[in-house]
C-alpha atoms as a PDB file:
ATOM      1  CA  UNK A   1     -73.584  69.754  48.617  1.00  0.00           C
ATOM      2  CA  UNK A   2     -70.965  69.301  45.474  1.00  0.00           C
ATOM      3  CA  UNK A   3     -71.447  67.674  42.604  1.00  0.00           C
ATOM      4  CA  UNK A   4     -68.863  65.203  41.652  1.00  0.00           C
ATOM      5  CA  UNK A   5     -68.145  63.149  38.774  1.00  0.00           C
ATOM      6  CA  UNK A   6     -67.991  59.274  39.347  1.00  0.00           C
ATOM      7  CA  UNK A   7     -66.208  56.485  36.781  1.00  0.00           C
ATOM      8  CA  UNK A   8     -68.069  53.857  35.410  1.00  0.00           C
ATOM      9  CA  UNK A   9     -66.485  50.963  33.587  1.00  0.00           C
ATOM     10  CA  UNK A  10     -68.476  50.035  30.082  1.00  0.00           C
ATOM     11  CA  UNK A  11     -69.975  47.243  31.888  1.00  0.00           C
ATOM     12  CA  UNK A  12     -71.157  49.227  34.574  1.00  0.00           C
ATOM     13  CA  UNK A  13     -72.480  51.777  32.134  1.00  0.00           C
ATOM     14  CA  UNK A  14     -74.536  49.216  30.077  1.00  0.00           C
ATOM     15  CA  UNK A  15     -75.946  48.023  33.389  1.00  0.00           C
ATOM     16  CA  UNK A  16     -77.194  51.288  35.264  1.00  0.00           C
ATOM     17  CA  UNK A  17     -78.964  52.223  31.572  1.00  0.00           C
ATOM     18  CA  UNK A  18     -81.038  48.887  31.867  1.00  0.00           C
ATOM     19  CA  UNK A  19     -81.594  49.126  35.344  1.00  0.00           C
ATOM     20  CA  UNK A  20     -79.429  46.255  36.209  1.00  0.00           C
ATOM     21  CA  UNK A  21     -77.606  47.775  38.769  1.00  0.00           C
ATOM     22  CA  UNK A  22     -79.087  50.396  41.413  1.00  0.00           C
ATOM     23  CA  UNK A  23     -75.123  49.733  44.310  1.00  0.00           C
ATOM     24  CA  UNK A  24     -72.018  51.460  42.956  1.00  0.00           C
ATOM     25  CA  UNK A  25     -69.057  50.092  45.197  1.00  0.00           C
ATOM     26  CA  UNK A  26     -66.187  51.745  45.607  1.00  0.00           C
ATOM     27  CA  UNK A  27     -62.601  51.028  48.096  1.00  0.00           C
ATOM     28  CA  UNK A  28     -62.537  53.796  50.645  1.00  0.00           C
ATOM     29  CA  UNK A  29     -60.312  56.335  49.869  1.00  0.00           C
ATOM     30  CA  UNK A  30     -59.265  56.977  53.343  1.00  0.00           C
ATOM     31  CA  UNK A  31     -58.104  55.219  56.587  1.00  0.00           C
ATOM     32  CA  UNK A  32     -60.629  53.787  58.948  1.00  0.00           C
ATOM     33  CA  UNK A  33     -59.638  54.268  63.006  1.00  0.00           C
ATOM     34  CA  UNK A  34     -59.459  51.426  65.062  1.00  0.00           C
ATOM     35  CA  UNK A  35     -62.962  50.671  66.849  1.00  0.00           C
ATOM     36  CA  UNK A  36     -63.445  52.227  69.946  1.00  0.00           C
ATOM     37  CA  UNK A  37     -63.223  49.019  72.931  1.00  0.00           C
ATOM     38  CA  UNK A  38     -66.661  46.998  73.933  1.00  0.00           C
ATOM     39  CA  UNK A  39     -66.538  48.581  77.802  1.00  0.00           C
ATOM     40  CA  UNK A  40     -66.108  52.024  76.604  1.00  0.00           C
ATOM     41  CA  UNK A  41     -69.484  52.736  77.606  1.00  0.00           C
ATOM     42  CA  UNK A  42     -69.791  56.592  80.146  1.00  0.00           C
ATOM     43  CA  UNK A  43     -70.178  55.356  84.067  1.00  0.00           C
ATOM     44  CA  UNK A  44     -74.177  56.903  83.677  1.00  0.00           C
ATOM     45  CA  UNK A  45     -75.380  55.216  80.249  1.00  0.00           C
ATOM     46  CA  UNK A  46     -76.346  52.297  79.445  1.00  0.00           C
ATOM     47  CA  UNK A  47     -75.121  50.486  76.373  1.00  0.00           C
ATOM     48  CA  UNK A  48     -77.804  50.956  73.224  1.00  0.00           C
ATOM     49  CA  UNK A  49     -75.959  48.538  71.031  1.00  0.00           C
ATOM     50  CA  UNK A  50     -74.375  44.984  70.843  1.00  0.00           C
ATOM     51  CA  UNK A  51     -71.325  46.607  69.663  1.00  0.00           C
ATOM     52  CA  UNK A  52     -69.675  49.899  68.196  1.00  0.00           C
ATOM     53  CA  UNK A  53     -70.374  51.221  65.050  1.00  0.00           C
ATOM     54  CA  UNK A  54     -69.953  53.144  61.864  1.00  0.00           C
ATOM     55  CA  UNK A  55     -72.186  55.490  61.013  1.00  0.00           C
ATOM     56  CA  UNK A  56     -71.821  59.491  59.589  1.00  0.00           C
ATOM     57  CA  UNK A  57     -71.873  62.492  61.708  1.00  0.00           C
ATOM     58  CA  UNK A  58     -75.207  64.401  61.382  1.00  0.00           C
ATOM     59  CA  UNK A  59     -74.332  67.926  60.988  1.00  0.00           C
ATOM     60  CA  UNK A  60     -76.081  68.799  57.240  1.00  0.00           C
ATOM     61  CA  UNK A  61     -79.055  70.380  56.500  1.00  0.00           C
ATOM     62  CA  UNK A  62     -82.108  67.809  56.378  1.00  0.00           C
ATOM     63  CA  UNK A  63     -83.852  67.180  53.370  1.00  0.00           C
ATOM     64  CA  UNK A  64     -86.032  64.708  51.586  1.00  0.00           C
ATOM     65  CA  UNK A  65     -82.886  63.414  50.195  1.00  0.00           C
ATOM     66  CA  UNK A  66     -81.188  63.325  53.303  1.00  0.00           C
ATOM     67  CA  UNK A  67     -83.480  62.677  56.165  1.00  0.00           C
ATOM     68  CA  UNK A  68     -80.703  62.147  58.807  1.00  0.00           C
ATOM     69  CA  UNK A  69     -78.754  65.550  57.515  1.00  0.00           C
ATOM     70  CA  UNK A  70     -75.850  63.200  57.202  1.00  0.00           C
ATOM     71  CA  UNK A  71     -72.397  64.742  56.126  1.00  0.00           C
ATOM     72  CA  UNK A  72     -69.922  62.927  54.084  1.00  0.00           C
ATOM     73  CA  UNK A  73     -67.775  62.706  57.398  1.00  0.00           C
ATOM     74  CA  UNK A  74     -68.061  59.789  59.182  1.00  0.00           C
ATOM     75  CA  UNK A  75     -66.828  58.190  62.282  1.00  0.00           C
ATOM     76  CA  UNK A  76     -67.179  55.164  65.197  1.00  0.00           C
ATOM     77  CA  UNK A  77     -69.653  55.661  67.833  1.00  0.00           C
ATOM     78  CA  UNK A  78     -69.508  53.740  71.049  1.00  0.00           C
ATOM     79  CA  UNK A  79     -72.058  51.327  72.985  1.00  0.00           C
ATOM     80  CA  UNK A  80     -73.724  54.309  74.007  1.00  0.00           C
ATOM     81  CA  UNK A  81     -74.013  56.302  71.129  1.00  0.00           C
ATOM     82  CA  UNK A  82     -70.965  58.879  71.728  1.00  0.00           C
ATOM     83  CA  UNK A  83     -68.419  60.276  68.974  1.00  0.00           C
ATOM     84  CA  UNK A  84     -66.019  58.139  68.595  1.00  0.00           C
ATOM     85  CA  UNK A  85     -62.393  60.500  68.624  1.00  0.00           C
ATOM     86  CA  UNK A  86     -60.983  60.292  65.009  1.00  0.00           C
ATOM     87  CA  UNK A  87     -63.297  60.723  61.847  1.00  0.00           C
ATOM     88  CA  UNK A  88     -62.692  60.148  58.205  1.00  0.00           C
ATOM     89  CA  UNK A  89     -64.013  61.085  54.897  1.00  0.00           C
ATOM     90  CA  UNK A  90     -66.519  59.442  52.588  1.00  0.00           C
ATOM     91  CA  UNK A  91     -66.736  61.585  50.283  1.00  0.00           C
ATOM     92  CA  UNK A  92     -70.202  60.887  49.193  1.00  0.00           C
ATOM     93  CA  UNK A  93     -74.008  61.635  51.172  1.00  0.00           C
ATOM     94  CA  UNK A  94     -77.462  61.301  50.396  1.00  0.00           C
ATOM     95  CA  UNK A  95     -78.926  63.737  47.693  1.00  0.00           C
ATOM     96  CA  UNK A  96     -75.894  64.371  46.265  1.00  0.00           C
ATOM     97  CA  UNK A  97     -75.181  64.256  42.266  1.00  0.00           C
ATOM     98  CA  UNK A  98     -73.015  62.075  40.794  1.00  0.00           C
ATOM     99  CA  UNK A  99     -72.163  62.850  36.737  1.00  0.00           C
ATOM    100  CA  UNK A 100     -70.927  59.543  35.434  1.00  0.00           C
ATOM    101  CA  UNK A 101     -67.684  59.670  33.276  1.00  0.00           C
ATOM    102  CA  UNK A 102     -66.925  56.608  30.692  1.00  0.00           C
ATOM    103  CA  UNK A 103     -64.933  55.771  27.556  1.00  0.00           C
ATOM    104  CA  UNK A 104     -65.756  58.129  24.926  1.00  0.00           C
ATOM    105  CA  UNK A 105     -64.787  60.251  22.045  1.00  0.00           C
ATOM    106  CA  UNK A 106     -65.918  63.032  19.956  1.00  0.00           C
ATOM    107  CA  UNK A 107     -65.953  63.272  16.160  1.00  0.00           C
ATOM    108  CA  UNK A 108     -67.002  65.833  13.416  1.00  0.00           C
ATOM    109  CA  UNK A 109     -69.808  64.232  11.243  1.00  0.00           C
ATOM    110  CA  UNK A 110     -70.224  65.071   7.814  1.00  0.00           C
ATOM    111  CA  UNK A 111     -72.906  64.637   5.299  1.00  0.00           C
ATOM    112  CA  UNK A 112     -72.579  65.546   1.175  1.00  0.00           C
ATOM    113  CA  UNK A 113     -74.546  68.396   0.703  1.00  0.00           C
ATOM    114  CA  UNK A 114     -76.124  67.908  -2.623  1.00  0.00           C
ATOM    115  CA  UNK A 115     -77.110  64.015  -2.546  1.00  0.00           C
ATOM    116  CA  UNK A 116     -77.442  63.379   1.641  1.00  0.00           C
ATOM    117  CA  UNK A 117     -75.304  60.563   1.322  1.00  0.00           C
ATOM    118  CA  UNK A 118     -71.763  59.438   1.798  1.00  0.00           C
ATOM    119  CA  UNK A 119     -72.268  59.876   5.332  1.00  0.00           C
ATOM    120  CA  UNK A 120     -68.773  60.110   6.756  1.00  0.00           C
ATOM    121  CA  UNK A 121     -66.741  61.847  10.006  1.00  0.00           C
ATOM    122  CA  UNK A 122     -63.522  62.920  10.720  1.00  0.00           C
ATOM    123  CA  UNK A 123     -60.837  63.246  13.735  1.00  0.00           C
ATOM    124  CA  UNK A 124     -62.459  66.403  15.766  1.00  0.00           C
ATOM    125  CA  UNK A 125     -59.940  69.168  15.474  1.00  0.00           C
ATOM    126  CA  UNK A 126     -60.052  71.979  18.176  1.00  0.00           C
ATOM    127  CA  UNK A 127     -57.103  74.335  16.570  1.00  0.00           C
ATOM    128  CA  UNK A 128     -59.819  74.478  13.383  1.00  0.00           C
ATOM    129  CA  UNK A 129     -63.373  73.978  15.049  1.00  0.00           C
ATOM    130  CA  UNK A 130     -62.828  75.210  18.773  1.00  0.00           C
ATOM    131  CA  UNK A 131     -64.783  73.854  21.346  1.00  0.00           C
ATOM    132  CA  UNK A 132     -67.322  70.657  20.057  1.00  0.00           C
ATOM    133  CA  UNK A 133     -70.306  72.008  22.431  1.00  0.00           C
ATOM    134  CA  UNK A 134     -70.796  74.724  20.218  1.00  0.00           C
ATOM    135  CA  UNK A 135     -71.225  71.910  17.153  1.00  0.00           C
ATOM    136  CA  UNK A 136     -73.549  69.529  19.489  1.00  0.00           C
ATOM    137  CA  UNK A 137     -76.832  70.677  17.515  1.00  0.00           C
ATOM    138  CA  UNK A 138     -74.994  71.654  13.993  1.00  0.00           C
ATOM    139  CA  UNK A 139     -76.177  70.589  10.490  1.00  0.00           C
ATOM    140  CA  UNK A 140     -73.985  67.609   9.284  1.00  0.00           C
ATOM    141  CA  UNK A 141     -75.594  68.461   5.793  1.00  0.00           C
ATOM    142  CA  UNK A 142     -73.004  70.817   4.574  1.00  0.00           C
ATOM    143  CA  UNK A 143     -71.736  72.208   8.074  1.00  0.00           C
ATOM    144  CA  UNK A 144     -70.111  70.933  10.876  1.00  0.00           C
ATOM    145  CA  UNK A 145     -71.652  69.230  13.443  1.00  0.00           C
ATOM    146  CA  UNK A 146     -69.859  67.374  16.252  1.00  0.00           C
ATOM    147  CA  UNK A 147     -70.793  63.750  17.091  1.00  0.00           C
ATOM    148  CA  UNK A 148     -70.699  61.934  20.752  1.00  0.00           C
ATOM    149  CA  UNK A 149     -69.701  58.434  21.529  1.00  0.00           C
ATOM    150  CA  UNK A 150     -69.734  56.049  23.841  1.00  0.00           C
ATOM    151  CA  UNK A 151     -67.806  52.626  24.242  1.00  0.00           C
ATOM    152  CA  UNK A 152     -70.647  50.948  26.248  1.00  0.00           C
ATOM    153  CA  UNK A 153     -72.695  50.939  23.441  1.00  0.00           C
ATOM    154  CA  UNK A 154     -70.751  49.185  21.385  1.00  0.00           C
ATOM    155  CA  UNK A 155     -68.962  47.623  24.207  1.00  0.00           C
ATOM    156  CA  UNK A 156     -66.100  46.766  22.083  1.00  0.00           C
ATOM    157  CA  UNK A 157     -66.597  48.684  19.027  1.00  0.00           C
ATOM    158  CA  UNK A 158     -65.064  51.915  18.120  1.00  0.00           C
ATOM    159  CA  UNK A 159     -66.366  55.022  16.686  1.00  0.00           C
ATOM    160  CA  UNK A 160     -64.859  54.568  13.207  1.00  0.00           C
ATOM    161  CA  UNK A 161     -66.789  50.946  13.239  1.00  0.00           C
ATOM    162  CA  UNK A 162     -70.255  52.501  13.330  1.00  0.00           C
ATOM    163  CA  UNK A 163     -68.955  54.864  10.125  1.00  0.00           C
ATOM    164  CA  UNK A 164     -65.455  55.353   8.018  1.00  0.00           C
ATOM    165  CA  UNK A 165     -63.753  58.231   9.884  1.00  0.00           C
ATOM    166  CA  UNK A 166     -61.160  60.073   8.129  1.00  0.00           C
ATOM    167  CA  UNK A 167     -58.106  62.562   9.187  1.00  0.00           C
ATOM    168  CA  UNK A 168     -58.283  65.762   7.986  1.00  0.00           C
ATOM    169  CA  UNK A 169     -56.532  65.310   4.939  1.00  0.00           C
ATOM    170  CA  UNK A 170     -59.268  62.432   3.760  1.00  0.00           C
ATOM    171  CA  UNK A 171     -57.489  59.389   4.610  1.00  0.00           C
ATOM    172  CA  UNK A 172     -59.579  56.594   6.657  1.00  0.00           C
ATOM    173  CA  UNK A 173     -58.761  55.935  10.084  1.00  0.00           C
ATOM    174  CA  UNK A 174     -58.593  52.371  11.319  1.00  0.00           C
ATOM    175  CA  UNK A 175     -59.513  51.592  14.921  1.00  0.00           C
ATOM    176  CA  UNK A 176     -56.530  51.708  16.760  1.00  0.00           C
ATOM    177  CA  UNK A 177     -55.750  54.817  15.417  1.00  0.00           C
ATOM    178  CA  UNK A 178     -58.934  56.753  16.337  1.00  0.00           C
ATOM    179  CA  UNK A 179     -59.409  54.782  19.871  1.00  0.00           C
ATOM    180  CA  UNK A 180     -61.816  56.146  22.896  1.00  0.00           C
ATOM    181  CA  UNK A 181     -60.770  58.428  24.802  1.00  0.00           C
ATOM    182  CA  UNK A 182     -60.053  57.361  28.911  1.00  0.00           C
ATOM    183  CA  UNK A 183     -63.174  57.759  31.413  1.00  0.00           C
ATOM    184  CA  UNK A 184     -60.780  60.297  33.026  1.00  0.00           C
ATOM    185  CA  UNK A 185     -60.812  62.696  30.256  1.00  0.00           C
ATOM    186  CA  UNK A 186     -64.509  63.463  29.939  1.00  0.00           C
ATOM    187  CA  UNK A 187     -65.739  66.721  30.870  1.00  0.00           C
ATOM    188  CA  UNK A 188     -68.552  67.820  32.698  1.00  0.00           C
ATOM    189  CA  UNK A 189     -70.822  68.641  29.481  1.00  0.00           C
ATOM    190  CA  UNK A 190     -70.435  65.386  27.717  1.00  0.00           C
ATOM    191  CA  UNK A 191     -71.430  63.139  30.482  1.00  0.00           C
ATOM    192  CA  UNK A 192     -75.304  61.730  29.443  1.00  0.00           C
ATOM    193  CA  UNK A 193     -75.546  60.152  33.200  1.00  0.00           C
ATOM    194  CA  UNK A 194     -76.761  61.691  36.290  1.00  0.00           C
ATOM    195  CA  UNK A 195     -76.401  59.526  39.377  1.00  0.00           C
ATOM    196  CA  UNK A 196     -79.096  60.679  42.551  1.00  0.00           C
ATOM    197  CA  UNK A 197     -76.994  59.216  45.634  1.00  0.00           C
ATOM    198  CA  UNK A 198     -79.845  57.432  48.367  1.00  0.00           C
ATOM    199  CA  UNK A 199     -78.217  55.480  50.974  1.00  0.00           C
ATOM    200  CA  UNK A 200     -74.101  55.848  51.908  1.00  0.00           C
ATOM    201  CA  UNK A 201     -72.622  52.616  53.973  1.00  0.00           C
ATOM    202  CA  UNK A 202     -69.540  51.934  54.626  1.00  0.00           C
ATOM    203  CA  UNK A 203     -68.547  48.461  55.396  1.00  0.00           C
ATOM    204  CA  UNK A 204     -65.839  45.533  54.694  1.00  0.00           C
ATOM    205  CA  UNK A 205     -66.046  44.142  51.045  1.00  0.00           C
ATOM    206  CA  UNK A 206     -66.564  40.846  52.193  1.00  0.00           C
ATOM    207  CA  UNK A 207     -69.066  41.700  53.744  1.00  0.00           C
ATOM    208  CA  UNK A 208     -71.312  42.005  51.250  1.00  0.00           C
ATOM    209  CA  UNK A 209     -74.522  39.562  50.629  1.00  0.00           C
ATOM    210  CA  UNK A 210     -76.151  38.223  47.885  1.00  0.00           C
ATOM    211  CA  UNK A 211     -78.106  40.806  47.480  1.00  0.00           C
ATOM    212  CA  UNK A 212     -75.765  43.508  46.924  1.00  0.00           C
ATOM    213  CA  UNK A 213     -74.094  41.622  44.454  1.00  0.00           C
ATOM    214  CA  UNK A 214     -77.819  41.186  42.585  1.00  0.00           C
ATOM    215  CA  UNK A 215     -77.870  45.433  43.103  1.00  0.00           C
ATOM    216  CA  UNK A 216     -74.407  45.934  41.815  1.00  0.00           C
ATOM    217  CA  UNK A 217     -74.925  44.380  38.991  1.00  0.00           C
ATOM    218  CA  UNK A 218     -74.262  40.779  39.266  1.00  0.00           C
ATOM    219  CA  UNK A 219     -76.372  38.298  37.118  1.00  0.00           C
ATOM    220  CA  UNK A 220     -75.950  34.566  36.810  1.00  0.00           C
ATOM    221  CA  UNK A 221     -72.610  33.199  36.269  1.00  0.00           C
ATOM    222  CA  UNK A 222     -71.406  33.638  32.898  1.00  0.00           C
ATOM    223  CA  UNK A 223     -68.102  32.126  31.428  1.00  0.00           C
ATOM    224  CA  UNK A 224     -66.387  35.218  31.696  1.00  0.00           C
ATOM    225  CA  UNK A 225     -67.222  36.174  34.972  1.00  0.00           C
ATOM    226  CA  UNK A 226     -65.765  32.548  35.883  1.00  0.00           C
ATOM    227  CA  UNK A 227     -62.778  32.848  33.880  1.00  0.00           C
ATOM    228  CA  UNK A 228     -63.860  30.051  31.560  1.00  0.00           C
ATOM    229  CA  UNK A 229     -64.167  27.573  34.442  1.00  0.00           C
ATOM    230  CA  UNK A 230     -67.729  25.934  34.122  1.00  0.00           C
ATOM    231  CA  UNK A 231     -67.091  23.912  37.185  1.00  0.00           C
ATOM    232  CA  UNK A 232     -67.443  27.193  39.078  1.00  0.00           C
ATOM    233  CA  UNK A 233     -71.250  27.461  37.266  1.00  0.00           C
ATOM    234  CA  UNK A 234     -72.022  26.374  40.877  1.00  0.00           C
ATOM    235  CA  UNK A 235     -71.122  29.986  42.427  1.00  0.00           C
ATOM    236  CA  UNK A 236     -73.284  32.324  44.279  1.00  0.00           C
ATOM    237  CA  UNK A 237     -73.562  36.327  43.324  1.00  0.00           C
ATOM    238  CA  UNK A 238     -70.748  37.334  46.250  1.00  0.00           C
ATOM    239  CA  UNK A 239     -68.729  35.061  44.627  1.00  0.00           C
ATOM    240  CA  UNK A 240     -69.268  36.669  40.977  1.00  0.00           C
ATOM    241  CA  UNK A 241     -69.085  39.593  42.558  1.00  0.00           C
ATOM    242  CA  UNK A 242     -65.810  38.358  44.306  1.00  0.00           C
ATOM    243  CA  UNK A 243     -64.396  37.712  40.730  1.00  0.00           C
ATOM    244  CA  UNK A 244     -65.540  41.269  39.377  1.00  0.00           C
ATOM    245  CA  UNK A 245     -63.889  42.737  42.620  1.00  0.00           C
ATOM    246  CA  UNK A 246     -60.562  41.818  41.658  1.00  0.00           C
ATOM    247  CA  UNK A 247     -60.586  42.294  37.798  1.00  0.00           C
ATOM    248  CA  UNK A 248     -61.672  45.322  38.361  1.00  0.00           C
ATOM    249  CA  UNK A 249     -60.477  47.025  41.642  1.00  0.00           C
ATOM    250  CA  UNK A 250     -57.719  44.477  42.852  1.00  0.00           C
ATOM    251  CA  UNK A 251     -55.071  44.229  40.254  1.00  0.00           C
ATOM    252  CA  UNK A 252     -54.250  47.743  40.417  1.00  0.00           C
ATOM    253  CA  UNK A 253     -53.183  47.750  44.519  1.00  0.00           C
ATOM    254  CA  UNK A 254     -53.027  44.871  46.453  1.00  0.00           C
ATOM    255  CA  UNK A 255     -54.479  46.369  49.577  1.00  0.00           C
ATOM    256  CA  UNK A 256     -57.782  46.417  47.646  1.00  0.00           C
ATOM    257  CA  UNK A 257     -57.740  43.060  46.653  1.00  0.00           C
ATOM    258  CA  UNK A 258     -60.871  41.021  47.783  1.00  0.00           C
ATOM    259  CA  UNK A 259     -58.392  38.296  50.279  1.00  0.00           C
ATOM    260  CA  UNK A 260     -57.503  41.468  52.104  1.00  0.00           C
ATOM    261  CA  UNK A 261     -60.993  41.990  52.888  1.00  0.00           C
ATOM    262  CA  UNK A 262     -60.680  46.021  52.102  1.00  0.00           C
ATOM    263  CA  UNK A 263     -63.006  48.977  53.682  1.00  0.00           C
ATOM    264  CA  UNK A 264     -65.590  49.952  50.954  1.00  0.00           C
ATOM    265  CA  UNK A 265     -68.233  52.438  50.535  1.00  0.00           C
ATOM    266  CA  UNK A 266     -71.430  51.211  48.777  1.00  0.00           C
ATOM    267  CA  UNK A 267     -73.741  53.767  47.197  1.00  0.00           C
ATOM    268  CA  UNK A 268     -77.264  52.839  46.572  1.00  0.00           C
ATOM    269  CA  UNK A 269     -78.015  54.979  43.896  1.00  0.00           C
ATOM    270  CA  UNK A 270     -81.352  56.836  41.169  1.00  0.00           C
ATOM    271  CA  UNK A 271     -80.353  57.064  37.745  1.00  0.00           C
ATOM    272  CA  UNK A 272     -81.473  59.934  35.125  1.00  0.00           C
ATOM    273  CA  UNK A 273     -80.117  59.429  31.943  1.00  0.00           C
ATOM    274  CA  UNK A 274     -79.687  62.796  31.032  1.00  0.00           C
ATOM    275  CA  UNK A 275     -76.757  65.272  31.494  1.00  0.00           C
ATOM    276  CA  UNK A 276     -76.357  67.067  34.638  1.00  0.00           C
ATOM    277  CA  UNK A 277     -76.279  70.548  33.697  1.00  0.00           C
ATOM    278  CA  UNK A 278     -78.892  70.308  30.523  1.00  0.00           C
ATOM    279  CA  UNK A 279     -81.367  68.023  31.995  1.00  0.00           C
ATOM    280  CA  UNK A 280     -81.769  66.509  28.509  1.00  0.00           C
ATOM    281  CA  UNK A 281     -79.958  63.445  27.513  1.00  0.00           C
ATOM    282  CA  UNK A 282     -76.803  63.982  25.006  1.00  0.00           C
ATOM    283  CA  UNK A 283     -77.144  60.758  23.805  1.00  0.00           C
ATOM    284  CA  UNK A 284     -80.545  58.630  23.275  1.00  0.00           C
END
């Protein structure tokens, strides 16, 4: 099966690292058919089931990972347990490796040669210094070395607010100036994340419990989860998770928005805190 990279939002990030959140949900990406009717059930079988259903066609190889051999091409099955006509795709199956993209940025670190001090970086300049994987284990101490970072760690912070970074001609760069580079831009080799897909379903967002919203992540209300409103202190997970929903997923389409009760895949996912490719973790 592919790998394939997933987004994570900084809060996201800072979650799956503590073990906070073990669901990723997602909106489907493609159209799901109409259900096939209750009596569509073959004149010489009996119905199996209280109703049609979703569920993946079986046609991978099995594994430990993926018991069922389940493909990432799924479909509705009748009373009766026949293919229902018209599949879609999920995109996602059991055993299969997600590498987790987030805000981040690359710098060149410096260190005075003589004294050890005056610990400093600047702007990362590929026409000069070429590709940073070849700095990743460099000396700082009179070399070049090339330094990772990662928004979630800081949350809000930016690199040049854990150390001064300068542009190449020595002048110090303020935040905005420096800023993190989008989730979207992150290659393969700087990812530190390794998600180990489980279980796949595929459901309506409101349908989700309590539950999921305790394994995606939700905790407690907190005031900005409720928008401020301590009257809603009152709220269960789904409805944090409600909120969260539309903050996050909603306001860029409106057919994803939580009233409009969306199709959604919901990973259940490992975690291995270490890049894909290396095994070893880029970042502690």
């Amino acid at each position: 099966m592919t790998d394939r990279p997933i987004d994570l939002s900084p809060h996201e990030v800072l979650a799956v690292r503590a073990g906070q959140q073990t669901q990723i949900w997602r909106p489907l990406q493609s159209e799901v058919p109409e259900p096939p009717a209750l009596d569509d059930i073959h004149p010489r079988h009996q119905p199996k089931h209280p109703a049609p259903y979703l569920d993946a066609y079986c046609s991978e190889r099995k594994t430990p990972e993926n018991p069922r051999g389940m493909s990432a091409t799924w479909c509705w099955w009748t009373r009766d347990d026949r293919q229902g006509r018209h599949t879609f795709d999920v995109g996602f199956v059991p055993g299969q490796r997600l590498w987790v993209r987030e805000a981040w940025q690359v710098v060149r670190e410096t260190l005075d040669y003589e004294t050890g001090g005056e610990y400093g970086a600047f702007a990362w300049d590929r026409t000069i210094y070429g590709d940073p994987r070849d700095y990743l284990t460099g000396d700082p101490r009179g070399g070049t070395k090339a330094g990772l970072f990662y928004r979630a760690d800081g949350e809000d912070l930016n690199p040049s607010e854990f150390y001064p970074v300068n542009d190449l001609r020595g002048r110090k760069l303020f935040p905005a100036e420096i800023g993190w580079r989008h989730r979207s831009e992150m290659p393969r080799w700087a990812s530190r994340m390794t998600l180990l897909v489980e279980h796949v379903r595929v459901l309506r967002v409101q349908d989700a419990t309590d539950d999921d919203a305790v394994a995606a992540g939700i905790r407690p209300p907190a005031p900005q989860d409720l928008g401020g409103n301590l009257a809603q202190a009152a709220w269960s997970g789904r409805q944090v998770f409600a909120r969260r929903w539309d903050r996050m997923r909603g306001a860029r389409r409106n057919t994803t928005r939580w009233a409009n009760n969306p199709w959604a895949v919901a990973l259940t996912c490992s975690v291995e805190q270490a890049n894909i490719d290396t095994r070893e973790g880029l970042a502690a």
